[in-house]
Protein backbone atom coordinates (compact mmCIF):
# COMPACT_ATOMS: atom_id res chain seq x y z
CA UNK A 1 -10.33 -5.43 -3.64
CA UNK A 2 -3.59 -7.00 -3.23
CA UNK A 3 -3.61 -6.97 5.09
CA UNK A 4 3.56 -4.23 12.01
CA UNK A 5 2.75 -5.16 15.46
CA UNK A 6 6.15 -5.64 17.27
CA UNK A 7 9.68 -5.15 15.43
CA UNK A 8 9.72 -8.43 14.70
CA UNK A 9 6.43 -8.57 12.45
CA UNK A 10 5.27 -7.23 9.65
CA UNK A 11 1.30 -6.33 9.11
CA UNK A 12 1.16 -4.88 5.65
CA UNK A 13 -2.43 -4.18 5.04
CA UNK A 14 -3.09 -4.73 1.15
CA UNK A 15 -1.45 -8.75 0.96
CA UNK A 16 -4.55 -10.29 0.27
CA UNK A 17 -7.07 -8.64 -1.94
CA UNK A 18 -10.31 -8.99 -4.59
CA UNK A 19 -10.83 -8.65 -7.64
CA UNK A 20 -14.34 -6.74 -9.09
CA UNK A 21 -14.12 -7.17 -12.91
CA UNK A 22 -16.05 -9.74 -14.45
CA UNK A 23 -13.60 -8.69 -17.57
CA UNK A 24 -10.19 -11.05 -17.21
CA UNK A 25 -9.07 -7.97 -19.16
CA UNK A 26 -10.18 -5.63 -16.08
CA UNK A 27 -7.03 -6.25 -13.32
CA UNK A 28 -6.40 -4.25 -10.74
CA UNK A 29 -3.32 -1.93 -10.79
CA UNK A 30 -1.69 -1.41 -7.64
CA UNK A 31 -0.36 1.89 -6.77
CA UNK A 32 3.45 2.84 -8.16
CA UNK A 33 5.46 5.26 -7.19
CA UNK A 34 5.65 8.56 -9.39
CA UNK A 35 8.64 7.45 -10.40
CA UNK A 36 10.37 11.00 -10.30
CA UNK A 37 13.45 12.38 -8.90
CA UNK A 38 15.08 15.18 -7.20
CA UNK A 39 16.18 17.97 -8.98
CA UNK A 40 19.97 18.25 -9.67
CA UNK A 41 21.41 20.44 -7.07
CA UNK A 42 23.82 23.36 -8.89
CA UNK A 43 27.36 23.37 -7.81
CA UNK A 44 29.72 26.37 -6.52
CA UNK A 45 32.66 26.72 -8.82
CA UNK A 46 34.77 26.52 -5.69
CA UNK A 47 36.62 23.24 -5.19
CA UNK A 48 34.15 21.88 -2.08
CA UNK A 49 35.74 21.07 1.05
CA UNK A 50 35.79 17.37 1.96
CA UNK A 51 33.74 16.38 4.80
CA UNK A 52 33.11 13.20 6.74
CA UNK A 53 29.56 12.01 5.95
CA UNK A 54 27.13 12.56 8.61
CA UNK A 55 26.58 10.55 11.45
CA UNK A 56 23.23 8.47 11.29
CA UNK A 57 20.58 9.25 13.84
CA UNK A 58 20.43 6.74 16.24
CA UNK A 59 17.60 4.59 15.94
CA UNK A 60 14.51 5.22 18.49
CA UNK A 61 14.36 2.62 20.93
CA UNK A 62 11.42 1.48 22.68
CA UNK A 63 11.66 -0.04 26.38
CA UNK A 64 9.34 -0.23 29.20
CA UNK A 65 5.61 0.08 29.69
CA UNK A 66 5.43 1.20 25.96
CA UNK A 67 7.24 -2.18 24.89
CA UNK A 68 5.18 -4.29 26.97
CA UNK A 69 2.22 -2.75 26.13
CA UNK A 70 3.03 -3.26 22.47
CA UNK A 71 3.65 -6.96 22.92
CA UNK A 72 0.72 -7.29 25.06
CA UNK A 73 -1.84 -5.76 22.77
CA UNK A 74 -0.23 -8.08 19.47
CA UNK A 75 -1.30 -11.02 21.69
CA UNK A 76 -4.97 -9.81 21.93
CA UNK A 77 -4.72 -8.84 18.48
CA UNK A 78 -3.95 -12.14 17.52
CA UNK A 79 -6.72 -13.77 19.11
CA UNK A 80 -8.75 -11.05 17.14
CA UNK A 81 -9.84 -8.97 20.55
CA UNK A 82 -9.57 -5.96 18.82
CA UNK A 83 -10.69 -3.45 20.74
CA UNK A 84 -8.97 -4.71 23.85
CA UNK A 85 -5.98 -4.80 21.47
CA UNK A 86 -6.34 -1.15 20.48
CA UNK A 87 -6.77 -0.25 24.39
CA UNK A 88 -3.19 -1.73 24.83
CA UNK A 89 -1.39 -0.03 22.01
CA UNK A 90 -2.70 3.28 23.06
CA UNK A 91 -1.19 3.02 26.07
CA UNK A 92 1.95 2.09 24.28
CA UNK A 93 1.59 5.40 22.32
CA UNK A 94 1.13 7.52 25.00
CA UNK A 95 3.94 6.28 26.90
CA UNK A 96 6.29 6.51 24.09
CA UNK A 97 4.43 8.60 21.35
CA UNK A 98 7.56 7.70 19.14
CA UNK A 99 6.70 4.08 18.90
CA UNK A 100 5.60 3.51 15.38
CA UNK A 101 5.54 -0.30 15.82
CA UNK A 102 2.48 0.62 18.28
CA UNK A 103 0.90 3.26 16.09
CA UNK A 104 1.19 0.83 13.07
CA UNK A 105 -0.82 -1.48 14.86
CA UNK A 106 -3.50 0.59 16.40
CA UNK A 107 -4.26 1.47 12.89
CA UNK A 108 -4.21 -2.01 11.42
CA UNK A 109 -6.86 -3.13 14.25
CA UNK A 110 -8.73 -0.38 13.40
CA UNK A 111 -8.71 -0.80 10.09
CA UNK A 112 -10.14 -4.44 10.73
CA UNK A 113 -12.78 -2.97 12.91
CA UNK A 114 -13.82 -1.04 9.89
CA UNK A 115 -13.49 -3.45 6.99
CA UNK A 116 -15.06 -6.55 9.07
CA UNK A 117 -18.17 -4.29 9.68
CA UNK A 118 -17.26 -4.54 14.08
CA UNK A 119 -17.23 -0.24 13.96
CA UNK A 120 -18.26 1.94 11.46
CA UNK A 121 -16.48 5.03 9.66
CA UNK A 122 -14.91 6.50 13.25
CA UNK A 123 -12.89 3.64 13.24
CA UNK A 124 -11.86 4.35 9.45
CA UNK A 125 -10.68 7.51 10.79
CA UNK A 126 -8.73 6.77 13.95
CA UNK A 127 -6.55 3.99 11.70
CA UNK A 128 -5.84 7.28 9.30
CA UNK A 129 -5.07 9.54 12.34
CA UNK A 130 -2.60 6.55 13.47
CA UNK A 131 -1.45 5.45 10.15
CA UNK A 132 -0.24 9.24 9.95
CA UNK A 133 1.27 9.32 12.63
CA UNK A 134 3.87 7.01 11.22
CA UNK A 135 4.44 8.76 8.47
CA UNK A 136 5.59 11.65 10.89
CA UNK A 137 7.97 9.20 12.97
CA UNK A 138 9.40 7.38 9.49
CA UNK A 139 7.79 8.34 6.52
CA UNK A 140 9.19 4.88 4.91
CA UNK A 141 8.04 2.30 7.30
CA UNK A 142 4.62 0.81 6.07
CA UNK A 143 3.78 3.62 3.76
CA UNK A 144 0.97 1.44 1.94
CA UNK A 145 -1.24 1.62 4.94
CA UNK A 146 -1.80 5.07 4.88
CA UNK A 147 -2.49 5.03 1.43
CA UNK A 148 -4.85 2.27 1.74
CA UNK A 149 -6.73 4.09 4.31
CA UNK A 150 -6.50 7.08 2.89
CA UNK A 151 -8.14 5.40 -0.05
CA UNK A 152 -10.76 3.99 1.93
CA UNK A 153 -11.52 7.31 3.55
CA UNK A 154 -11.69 9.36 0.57
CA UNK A 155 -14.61 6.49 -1.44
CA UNK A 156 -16.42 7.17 2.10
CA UNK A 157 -16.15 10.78 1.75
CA UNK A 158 -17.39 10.52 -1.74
CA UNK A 159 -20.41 7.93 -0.79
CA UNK A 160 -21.44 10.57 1.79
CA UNK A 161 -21.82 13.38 -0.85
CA UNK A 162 -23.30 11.20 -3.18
CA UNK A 163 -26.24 10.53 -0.33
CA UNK A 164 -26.32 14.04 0.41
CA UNK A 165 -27.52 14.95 -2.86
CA UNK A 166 -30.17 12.05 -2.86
CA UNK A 167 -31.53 13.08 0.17
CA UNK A 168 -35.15 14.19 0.36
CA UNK A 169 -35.79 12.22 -3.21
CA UNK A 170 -38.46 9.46 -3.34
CA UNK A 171 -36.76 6.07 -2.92
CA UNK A 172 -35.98 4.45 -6.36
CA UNK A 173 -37.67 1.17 -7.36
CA UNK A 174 -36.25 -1.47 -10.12
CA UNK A 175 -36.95 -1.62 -13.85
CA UNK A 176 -39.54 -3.87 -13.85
CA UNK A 177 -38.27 -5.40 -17.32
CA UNK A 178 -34.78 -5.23 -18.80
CA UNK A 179 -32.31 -6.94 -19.79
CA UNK A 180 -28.43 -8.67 -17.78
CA UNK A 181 -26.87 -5.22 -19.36
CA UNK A 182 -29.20 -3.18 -18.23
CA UNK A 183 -29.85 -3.83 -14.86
CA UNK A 184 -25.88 -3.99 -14.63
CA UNK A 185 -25.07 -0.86 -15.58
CA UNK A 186 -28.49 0.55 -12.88
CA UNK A 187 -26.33 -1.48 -10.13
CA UNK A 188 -22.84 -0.25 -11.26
CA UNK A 189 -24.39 3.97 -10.73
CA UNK A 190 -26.16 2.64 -7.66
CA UNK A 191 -22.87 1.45 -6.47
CA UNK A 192 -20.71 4.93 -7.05
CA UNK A 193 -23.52 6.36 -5.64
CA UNK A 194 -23.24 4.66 -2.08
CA UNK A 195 -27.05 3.26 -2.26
CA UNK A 196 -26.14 -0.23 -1.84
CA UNK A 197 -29.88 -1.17 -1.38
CA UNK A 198 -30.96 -0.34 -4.63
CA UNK A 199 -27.80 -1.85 -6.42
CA UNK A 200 -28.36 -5.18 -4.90
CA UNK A 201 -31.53 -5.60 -6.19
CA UNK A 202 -30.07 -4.57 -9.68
CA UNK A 203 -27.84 -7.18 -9.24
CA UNK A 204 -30.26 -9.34 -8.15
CA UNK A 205 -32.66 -9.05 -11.22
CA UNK A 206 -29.49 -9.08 -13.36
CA UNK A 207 -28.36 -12.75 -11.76
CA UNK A 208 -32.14 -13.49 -12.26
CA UNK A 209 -32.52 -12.74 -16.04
CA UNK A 210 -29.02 -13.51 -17.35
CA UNK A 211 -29.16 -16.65 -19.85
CA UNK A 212 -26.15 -18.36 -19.05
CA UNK A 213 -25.13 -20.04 -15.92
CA UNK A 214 -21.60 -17.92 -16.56
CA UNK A 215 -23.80 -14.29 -16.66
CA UNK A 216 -25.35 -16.08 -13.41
CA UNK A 217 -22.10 -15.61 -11.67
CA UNK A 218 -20.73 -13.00 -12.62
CA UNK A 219 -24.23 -11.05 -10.65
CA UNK A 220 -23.10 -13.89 -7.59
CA UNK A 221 -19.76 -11.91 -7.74
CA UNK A 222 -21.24 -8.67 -7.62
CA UNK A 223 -23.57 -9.02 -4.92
CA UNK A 224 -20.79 -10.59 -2.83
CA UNK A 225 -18.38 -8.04 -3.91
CA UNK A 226 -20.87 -5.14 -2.85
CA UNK A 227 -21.71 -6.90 0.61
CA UNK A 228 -17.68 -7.19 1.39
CA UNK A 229 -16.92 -3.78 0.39
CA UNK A 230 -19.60 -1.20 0.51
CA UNK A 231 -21.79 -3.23 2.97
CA UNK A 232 -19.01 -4.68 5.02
CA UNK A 233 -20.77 -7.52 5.64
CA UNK A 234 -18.50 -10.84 5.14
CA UNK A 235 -21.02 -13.32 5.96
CA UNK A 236 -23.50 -12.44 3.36
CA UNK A 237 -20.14 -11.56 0.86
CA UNK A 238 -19.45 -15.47 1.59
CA UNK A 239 -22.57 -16.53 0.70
CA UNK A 240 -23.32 -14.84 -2.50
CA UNK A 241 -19.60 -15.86 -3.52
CA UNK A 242 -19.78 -19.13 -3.14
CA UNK A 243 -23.15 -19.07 -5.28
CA UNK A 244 -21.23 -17.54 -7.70
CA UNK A 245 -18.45 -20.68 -7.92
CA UNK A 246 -21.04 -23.34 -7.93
CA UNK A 247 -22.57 -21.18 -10.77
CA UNK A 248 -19.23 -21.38 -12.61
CA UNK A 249 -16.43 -23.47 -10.99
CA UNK A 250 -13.74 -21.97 -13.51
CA UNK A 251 -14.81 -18.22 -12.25
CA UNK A 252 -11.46 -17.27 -10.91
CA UNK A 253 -12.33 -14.23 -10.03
CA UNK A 254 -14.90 -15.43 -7.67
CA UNK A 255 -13.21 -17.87 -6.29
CA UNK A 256 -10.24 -15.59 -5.10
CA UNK A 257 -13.01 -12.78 -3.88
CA UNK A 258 -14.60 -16.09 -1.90
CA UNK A 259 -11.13 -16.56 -0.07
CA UNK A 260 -10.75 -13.16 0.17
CA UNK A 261 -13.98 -12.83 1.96
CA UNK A 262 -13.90 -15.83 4.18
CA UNK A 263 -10.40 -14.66 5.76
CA UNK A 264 -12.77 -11.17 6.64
CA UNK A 265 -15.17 -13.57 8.00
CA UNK A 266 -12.02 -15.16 10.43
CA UNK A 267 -11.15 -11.82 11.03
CA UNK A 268 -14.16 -10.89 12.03
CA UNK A 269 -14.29 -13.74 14.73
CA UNK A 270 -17.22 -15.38 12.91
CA UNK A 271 -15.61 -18.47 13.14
CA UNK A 272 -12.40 -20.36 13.20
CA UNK A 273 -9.75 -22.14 11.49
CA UNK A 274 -12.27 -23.86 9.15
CA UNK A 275 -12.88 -20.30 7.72
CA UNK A 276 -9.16 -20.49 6.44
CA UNK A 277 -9.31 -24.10 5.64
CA UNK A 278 -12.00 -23.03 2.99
CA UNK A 279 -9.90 -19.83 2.02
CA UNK A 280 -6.85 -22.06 1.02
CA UNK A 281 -9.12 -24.39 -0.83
CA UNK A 282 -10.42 -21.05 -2.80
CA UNK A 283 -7.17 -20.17 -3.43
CA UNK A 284 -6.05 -22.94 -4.74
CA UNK A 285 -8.48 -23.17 -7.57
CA UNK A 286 -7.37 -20.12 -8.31
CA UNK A 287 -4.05 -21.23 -9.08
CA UNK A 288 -5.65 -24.36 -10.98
CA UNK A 289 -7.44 -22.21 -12.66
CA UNK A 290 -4.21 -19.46 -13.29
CA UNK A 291 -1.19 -19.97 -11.43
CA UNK A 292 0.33 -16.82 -12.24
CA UNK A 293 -3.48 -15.19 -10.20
CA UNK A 294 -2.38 -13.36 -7.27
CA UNK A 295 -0.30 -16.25 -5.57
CA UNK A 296 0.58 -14.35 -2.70
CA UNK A 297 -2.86 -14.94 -1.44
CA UNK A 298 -2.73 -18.19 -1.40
CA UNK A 299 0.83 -17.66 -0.07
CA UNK A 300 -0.72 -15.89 3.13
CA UNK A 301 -3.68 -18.30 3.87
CA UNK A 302 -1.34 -21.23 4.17
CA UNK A 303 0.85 -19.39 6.34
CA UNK A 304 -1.85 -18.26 8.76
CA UNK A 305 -3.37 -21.73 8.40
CA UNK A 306 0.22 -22.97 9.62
CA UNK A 307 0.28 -20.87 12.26
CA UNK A 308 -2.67 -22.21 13.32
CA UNK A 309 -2.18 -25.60 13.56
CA UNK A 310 -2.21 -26.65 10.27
CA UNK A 311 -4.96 -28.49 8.51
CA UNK A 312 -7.82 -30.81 10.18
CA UNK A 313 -6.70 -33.30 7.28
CA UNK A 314 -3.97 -34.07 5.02
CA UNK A 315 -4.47 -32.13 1.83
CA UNK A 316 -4.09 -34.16 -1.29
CA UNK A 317 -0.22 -33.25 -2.90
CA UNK A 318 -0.18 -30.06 -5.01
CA UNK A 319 2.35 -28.58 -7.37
CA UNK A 320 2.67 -24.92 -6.05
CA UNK A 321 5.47 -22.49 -6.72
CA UNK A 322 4.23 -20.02 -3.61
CA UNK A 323 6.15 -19.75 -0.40
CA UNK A 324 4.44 -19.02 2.97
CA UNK A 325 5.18 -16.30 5.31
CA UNK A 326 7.25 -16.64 8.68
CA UNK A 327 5.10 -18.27 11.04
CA UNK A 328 5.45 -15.38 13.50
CA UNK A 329 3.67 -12.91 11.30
CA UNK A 330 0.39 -11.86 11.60
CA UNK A 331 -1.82 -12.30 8.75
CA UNK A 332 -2.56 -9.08 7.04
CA UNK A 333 -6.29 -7.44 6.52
CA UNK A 334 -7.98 -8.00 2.45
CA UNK A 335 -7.77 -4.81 0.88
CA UNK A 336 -10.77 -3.19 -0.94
CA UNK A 337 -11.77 -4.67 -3.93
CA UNK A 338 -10.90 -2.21 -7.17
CA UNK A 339 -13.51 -0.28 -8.95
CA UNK A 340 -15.36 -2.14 -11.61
């Protein structure tokens, strides 16, 4: 699906993210800007009268309780205390409601609430409310967060009609016989309808009747794909993904959404830095698979596996053109996985 605390950080929410098509042809496109500009402004025929430029607004300044709250509820945050975390920053905001470091990172520990499966679609909403609110205080600073969470919010919104409409309908049963195709495309309508029971076992039969150990994992990736995403469940994500690179050990595309998903795991406090160990590991086939893949994920899970100490072993020497983030930053949230 390619996740600021303190001035000092940074906390961009879509670093690290997944990739849904089993099509190499099928990658992602990450929002651009529209690309347009402001309309020329007509001039007087007058001569215009020079003027000194305007004086720059003096940047806000946060001291006090707000600061320390700030600062206190990054250190929760980094040991993944969420929720204590997000107790801290609000008292940052309501101290100083002008501190968009604070309201940046209320939202991004919601958001990880939300993706990680710890809260449900309330906390999908507060992050918006707070992501917002930073757009009101500096429309500029972190703008992809909002639009990842606004995103987020509006494929929830459209899951929740979609359920509305099958309410009251008998529950739906799989094909009994078909064929890889077949029960793809029955998982793929299941999926963009939010009933992420019934896809599953699509994908199941799909993974069950394909002929090649390649078709195999590409229904791995799906499953694992739809547990991270639409069931927000890492743990079974991780399992179904690393089925799918056993399957086919030159599946990029796996192997990234296996990182991917055992950094949500981490995040999740599921486990500890053995979950990233694996991540960089993932990652790294990735680039031996295609260096030019999405590098900065493998960029990010060696920097938060620096930060934590390193690894438990030496890793065996490899060629790798990626740089790692300052140590001091904390390591962003995955981002949804793209639409098949």
């Amino acid at each position: 699906m390619k996740i600021t605390i303190v001035a000092w950080l940074s906390a961009a929410v879509l670093a690290v993210s997944v990739t849904a098509a089993a099509d190499p042809a099928a990658a992602p496109v990450q929002p651009q800007s529209s690309g347009r500009t402001a309309p020329a402004v007509a001039t007087v025929a007058e001569p215009a009268v020079a003027t000194a430029p305007a004086a720059k607004p003096a940047a806000h300044k946060v001291t006090g309780e707000s600061s320390a709250e700030n600062r206190a509820g990054f250190s929760l945050m980094k040991e993944r205390k969420y929720a204590e975390a997000i107790a801290r920053f609000q008292k940052a905001v309501q101290t100083d409601p002008l501190n968009k470091t604070a309201w940046n990172s209320l939202g991004v520990c919601q958001l990880k609430m939300y993706e990680t499966g710890m809260s449900g679609t309330p906390a999908l909403e507060s992050a918006l409310a707070a992501f917002q609110k930073v757009a009101e205080i500096d429309p500029a600073y972190h703008a992809e967060n909002l639009s990842n969470a606004q995103a987020l919010a509006g494929q929830e919104k459209a899951w929740g009609q979609a359920a509305a409409k099958r309410a009251g309908q008998p529950a739906r049963t799989v094909a009994l016989s078909g064929d890889y195709r077949a029960y793809k495309a029955a998982g793929d309508a299941a999926e963009q309808e939010g009933d992420i029971a019934f896809a599953q076992a699509n994908y199941e039969k799909a993974e069950a009747v394909a002929g090649s150990p390649k078709g195999k994992s590409a229904a791995a990736n799906w499953q694992g794909l739809l547990a991270l995403n639409k069931g927000r469940d890492p743990r079974a994500a991780v399992e179904h993904l690393r089925r799918a690179t056993t399957l086919d050990p030159a599946y990029k595309y796996a192997w990234n959404n296996l990182g991917v998903a055992l950094r949500r795991l981490y995040d999740a406090g599921a486990g500890g830095k053995e979950l990233i160990e694996e991540a960089v590991a993932a990652f790294r086939k990735v680039s031996e698979i295609d260096p030019a893949y999405k590098p900065e994920n493998l960029a990010e899970a060696d920097a938060l596996l620096t930060e934590l100490g390193g690894p438990s072993a030496p890793a065996a020497p490899q060629a790798s053109a990626t740089t790692t983030a300052p140590a001091a930053e904390p390591a962003p949230a995955p981002a949804a996985a793209p639409a098949k």
